[in-house]
PDB file of N, CA and C in Angstrom:
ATOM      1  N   UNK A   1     129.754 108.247 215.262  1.00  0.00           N
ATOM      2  CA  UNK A   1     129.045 109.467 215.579  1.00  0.00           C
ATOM      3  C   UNK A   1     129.806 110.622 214.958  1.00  0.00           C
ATOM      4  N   UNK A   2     129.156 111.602 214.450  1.00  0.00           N
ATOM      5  CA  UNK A   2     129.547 112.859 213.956  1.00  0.00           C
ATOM      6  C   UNK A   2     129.316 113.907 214.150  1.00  0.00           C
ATOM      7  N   UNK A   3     130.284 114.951 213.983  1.00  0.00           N
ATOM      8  CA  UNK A   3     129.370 116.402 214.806  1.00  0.00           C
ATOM      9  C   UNK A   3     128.577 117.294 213.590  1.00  0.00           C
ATOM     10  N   UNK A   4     128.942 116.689 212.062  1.00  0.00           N
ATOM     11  CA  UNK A   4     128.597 117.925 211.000  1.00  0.00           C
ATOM     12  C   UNK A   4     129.255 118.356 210.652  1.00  0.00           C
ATOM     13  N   UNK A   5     130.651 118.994 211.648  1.00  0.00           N
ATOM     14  CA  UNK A   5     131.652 119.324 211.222  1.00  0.00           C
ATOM     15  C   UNK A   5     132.894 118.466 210.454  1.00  0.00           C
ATOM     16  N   UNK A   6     133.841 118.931 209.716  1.00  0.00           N
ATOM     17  CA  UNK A   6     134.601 117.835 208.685  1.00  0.00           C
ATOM     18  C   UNK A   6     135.652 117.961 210.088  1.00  0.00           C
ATOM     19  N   UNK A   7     135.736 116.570 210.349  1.00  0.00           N
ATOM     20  CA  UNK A   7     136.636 115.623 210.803  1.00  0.00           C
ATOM     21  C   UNK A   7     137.296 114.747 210.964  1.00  0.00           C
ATOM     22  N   UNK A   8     138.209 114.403 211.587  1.00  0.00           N
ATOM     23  CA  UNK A   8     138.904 112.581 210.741  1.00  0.00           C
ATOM     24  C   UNK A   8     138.427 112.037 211.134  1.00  0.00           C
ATOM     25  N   UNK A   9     137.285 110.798 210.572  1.00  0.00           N
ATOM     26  CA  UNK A   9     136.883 110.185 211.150  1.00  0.00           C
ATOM     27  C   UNK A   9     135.653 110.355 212.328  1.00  0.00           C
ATOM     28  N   UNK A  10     135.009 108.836 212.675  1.00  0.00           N
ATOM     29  CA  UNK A  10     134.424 108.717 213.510  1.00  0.00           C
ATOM     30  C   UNK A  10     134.743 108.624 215.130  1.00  0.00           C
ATOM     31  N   UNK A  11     133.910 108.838 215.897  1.00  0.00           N
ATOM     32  CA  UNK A  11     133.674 108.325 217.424  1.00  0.00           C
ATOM     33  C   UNK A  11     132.254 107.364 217.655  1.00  0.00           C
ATOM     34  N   UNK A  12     132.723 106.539 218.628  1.00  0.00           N
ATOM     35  CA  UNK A  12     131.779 105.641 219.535  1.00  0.00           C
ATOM     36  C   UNK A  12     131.401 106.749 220.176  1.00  0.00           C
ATOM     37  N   UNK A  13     129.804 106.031 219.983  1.00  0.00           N
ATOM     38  CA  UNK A  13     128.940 106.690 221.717  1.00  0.00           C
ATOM     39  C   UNK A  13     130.155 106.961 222.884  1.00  0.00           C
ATOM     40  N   UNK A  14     130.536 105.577 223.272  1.00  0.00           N
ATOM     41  CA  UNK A  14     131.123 105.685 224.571  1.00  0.00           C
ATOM     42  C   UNK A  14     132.171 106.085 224.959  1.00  0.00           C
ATOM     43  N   UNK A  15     132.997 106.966 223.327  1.00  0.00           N
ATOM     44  CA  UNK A  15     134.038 107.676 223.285  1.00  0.00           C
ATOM     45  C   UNK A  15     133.915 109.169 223.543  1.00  0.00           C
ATOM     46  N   UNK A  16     132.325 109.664 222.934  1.00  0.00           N
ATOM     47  CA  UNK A  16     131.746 111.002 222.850  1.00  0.00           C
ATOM     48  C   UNK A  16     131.559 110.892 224.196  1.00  0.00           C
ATOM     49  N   UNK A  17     130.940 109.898 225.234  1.00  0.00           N
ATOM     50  CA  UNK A  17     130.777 109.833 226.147  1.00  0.00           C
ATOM     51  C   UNK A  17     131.709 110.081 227.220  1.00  0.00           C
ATOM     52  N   UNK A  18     133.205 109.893 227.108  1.00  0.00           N
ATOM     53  CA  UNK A  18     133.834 109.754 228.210  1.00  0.00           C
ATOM     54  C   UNK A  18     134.723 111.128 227.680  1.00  0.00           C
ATOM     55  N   UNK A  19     135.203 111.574 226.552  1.00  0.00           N
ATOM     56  CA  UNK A  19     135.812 112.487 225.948  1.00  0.00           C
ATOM     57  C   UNK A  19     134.690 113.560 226.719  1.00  0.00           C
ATOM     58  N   UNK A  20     133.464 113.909 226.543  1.00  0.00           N
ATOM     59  CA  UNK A  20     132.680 114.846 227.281  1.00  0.00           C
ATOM     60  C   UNK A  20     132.804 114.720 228.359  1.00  0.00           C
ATOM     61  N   UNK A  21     133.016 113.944 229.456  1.00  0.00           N
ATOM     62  CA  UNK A  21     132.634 113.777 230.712  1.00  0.00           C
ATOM     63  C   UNK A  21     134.119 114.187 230.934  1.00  0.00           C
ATOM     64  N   UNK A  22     135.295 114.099 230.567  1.00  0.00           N
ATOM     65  CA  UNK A  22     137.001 114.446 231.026  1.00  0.00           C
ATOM     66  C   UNK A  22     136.188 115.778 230.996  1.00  0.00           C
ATOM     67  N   UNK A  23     135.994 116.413 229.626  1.00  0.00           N
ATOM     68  CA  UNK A  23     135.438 118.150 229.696  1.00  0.00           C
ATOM     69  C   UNK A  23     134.836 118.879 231.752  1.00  0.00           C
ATOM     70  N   UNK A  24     134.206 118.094 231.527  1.00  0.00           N
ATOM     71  CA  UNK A  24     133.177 118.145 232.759  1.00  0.00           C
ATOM     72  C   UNK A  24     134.177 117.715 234.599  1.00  0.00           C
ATOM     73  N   UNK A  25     134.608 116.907 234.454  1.00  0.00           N
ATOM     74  CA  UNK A  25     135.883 116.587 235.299  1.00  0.00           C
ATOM     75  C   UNK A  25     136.840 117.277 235.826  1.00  0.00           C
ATOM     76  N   UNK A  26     137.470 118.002 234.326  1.00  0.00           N
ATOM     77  CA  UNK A  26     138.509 118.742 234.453  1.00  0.00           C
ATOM     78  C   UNK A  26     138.085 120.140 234.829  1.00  0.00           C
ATOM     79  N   UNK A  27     136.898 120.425 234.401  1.00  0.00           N
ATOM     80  CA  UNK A  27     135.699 122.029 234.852  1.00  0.00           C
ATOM     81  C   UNK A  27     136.105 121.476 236.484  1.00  0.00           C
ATOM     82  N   UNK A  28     135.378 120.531 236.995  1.00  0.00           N
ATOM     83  CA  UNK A  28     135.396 120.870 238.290  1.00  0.00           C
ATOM     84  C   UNK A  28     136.314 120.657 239.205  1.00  0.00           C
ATOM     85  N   UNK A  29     137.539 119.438 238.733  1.00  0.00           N
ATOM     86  CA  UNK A  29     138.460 120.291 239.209  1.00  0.00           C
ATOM     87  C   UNK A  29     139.225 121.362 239.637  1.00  0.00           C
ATOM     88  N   UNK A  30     139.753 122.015 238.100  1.00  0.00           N
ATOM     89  CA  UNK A  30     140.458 122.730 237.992  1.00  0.00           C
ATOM     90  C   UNK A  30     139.586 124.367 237.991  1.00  0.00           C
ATOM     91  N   UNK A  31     137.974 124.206 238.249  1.00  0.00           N
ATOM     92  CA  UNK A  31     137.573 125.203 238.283  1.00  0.00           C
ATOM     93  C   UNK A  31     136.940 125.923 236.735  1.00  0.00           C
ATOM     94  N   UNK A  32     135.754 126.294 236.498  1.00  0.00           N
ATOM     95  CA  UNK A  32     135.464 126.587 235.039  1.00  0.00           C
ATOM     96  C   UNK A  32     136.696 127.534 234.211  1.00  0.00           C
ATOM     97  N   UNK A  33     136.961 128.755 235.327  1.00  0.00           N
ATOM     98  CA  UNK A  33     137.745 129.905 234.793  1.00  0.00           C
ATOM     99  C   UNK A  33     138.991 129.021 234.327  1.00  0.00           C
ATOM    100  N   UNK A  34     140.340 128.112 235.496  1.00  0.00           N
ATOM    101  CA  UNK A  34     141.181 127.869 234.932  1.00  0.00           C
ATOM    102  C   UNK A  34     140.482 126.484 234.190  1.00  0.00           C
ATOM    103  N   UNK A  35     140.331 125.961 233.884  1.00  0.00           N
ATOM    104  CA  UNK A  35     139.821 124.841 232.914  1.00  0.00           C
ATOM    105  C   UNK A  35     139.476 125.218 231.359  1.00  0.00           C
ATOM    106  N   UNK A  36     139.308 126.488 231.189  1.00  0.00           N
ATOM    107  CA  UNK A  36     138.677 127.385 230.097  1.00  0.00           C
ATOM    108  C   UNK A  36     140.293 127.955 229.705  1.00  0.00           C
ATOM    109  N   UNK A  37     141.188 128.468 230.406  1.00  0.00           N
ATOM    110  CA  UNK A  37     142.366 129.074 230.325  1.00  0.00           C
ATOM    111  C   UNK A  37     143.228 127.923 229.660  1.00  0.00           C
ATOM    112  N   UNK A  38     143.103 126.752 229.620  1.00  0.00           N
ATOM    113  CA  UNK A  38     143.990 125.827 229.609  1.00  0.00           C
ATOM    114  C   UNK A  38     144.096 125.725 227.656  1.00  0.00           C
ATOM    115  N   UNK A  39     145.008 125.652 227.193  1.00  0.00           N
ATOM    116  CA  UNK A  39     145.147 125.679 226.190  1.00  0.00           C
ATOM    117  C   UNK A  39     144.294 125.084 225.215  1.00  0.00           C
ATOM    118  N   UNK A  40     143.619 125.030 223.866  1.00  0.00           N
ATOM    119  CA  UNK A  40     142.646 124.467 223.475  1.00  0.00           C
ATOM    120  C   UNK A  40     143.279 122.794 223.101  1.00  0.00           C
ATOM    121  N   UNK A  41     144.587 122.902 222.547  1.00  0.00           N
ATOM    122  CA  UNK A  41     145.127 121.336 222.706  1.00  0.00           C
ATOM    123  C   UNK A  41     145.503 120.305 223.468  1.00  0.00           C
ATOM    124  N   UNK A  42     145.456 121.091 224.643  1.00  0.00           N
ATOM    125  CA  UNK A  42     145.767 120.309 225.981  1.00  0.00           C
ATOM    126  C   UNK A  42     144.357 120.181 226.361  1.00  0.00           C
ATOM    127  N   UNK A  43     143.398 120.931 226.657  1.00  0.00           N
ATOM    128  CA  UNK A  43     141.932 120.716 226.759  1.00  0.00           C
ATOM    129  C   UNK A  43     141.706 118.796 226.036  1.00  0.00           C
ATOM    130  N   UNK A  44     141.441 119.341 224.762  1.00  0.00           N
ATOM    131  CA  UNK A  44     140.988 118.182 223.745  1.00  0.00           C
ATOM    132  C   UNK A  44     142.084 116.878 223.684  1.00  0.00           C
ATOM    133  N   UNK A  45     143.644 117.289 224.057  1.00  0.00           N
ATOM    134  CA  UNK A  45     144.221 116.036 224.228  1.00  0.00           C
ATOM    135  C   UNK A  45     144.154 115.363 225.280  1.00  0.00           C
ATOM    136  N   UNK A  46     143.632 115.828 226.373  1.00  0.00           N
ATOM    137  CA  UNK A  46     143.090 115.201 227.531  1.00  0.00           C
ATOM    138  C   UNK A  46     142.013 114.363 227.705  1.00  0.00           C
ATOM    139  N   UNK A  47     140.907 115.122 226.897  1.00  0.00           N
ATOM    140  CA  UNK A  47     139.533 114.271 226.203  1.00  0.00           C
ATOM    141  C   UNK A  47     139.635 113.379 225.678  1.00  0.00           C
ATOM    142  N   UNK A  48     140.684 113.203 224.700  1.00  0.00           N
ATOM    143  CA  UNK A  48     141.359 112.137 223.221  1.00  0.00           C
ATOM    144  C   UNK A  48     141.486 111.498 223.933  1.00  0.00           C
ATOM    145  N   UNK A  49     142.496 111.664 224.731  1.00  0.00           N
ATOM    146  CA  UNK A  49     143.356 110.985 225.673  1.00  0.00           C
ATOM    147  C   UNK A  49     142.530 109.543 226.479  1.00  0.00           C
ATOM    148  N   UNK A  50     141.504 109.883 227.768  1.00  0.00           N
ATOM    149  CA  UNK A  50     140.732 109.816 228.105  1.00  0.00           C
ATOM    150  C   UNK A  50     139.841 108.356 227.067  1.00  0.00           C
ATOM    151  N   UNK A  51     139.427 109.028 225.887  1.00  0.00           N
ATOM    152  CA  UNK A  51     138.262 108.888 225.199  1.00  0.00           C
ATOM    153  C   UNK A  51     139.087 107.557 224.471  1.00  0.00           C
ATOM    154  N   UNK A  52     140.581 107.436 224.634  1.00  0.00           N
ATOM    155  CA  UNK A  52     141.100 106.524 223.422  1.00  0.00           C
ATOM    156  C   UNK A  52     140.523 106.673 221.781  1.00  0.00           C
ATOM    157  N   UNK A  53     140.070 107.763 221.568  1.00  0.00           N
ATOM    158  CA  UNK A  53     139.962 107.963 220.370  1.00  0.00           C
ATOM    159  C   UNK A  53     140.320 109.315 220.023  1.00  0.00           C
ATOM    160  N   UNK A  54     140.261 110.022 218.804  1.00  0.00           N
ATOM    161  CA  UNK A  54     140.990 110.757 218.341  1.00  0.00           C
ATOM    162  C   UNK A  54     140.242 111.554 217.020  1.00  0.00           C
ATOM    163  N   UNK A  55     139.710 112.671 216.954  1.00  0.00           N
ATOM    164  CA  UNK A  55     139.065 113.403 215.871  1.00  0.00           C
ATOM    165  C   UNK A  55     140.320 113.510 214.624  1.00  0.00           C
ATOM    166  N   UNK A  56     141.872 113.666 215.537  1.00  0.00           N
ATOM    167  CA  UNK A  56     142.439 113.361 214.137  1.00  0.00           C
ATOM    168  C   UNK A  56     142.782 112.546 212.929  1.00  0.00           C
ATOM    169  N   UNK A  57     142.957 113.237 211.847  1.00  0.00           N
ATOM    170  CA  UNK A  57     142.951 112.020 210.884  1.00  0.00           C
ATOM    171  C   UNK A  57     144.653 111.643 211.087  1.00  0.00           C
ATOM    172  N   UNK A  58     144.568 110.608 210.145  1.00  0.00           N
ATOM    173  CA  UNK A  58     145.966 109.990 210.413  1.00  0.00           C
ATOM    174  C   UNK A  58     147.138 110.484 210.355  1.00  0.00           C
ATOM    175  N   UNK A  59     147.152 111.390 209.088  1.00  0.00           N
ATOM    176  CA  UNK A  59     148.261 111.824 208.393  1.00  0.00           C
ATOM    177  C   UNK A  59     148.078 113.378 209.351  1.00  0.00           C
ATOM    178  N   UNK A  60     147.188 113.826 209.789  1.00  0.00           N
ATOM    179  CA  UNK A  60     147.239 115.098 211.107  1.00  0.00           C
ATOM    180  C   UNK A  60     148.000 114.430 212.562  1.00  0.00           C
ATOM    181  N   UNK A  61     147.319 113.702 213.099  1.00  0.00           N
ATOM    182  CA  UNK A  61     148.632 112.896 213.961  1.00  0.00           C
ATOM    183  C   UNK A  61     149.535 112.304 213.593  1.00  0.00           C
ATOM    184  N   UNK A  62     150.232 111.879 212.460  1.00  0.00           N
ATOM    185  CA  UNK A  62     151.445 111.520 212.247  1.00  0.00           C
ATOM    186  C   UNK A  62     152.254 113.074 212.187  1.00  0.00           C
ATOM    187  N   UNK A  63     151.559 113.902 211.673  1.00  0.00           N
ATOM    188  CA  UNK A  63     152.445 115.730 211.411  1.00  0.00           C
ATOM    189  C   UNK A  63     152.064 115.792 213.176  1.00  0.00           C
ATOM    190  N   UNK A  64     151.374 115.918 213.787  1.00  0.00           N
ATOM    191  CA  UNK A  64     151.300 116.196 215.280  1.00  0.00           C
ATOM    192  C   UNK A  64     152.926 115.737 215.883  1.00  0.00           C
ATOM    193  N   UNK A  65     152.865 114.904 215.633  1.00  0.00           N
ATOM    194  CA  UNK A  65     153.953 113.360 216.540  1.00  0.00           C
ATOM    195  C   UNK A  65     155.299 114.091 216.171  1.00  0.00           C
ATOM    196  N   UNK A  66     155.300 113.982 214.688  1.00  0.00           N
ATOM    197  CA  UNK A  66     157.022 114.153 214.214  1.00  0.00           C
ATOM    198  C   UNK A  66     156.962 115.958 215.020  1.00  0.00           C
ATOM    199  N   UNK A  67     156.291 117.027 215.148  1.00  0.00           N
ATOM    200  CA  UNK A  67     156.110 118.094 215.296  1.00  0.00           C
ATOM    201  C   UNK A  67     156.609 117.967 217.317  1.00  0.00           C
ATOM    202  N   UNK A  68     155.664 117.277 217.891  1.00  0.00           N
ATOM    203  CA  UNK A  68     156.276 117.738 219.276  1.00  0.00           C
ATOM    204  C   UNK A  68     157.840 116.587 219.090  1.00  0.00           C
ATOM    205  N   UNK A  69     157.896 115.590 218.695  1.00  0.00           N
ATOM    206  CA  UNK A  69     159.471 115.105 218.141  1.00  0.00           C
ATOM    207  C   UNK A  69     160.454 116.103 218.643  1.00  0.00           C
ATOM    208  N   UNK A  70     160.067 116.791 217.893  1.00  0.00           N
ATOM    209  CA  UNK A  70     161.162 117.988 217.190  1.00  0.00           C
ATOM    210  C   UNK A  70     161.226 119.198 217.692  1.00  0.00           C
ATOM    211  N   UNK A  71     160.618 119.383 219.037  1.00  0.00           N
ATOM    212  CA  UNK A  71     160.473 120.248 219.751  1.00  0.00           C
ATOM    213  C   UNK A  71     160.900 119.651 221.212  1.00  0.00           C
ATOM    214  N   UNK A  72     160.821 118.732 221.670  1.00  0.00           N
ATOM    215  CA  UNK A  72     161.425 117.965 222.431  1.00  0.00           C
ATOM    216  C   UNK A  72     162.651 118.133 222.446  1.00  0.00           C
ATOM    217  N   UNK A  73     163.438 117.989 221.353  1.00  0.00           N
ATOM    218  CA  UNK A  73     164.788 118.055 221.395  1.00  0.00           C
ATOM    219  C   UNK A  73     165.033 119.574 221.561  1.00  0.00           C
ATOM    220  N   UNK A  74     164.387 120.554 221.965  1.00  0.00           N
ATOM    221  CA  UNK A  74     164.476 121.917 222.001  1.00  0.00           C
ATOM    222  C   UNK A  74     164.228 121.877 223.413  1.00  0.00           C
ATOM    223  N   UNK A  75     163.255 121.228 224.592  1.00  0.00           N
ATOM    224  CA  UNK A  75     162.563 121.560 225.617  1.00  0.00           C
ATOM    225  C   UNK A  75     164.244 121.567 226.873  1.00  0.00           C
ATOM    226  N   UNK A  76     164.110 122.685 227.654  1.00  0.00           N
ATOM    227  CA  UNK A  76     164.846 122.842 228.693  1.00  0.00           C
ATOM    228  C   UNK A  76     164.219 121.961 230.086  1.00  0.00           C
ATOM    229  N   UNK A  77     164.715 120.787 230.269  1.00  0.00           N
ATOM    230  CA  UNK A  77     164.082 120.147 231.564  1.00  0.00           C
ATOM    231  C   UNK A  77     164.372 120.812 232.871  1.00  0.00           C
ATOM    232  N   UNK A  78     163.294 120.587 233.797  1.00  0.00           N
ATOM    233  CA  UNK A  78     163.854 121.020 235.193  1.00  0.00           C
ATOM    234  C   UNK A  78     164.439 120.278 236.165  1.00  0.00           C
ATOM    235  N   UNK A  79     165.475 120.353 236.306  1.00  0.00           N
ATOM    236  CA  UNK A  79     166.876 119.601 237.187  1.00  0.00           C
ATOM    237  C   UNK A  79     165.842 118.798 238.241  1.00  0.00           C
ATOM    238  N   UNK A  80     166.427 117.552 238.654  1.00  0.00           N
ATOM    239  CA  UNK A  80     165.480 117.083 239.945  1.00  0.00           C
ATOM    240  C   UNK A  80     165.625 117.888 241.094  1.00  0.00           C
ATOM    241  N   UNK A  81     166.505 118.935 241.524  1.00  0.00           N
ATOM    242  CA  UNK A  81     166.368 119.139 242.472  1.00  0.00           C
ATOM    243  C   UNK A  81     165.907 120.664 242.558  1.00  0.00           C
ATOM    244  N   UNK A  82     164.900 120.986 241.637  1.00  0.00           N
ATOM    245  CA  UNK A  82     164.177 122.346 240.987  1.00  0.00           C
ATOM    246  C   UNK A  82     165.031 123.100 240.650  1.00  0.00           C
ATOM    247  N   UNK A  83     164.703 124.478 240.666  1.00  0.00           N
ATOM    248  CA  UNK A  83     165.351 125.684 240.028  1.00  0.00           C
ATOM    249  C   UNK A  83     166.021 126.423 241.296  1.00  0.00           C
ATOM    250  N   UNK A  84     166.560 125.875 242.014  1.00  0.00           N
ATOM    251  CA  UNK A  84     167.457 126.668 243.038  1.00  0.00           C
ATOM    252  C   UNK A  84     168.066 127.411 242.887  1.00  0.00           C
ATOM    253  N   UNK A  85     168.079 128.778 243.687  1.00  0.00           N
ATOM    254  CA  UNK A  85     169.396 129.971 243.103  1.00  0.00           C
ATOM    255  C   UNK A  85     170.819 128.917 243.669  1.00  0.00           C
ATOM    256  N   UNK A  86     172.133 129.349 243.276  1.00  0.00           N
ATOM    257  CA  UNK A  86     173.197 128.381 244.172  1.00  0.00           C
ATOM    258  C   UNK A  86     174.031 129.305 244.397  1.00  0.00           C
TER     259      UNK A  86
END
């Protein structure tokens, strides 16, 4: 399936299917307003996610991958026992 728009690749029905329905899920969860607020890559990697498939092409998720990589080694974790003043 295709949208018209240039993308990597195809989707299954039942990928368009469940990738839309996370959309719809996460609306009523999290509420339209914050669900809309949520970043546009976290939105759609949730869908991907979800959908087990992926609008990106290969060589765009391989630059994705090495990219949060390499930002990882930058991320400040939060201690298990939170951010306590001491």
């Amino acid at each position: 399936m295709t949208n018209g728009r240039a993308m990597g690749g195809t989707r299954t029905l039942s990928g368009v299917i469940a990738h839309e329905t996370t959309h719809i899920m996460l609306a009523n969860h999290l509420g339209e307003v914050r669900s809309v607020m949520l970043p546009t890559w976290q939105q759609e990697g949730y869908a991907d996610h979800v959908a087990g498939e992926s609008s990106l092409t290969d060589a765009e998720a391989s630059r994705l991958r090495k990219t949060v990589r390499a930002r990882r080694r930058w991320c400040i974790t939060m201690p298990a026992d939170g951010w306590r003043r001491r």
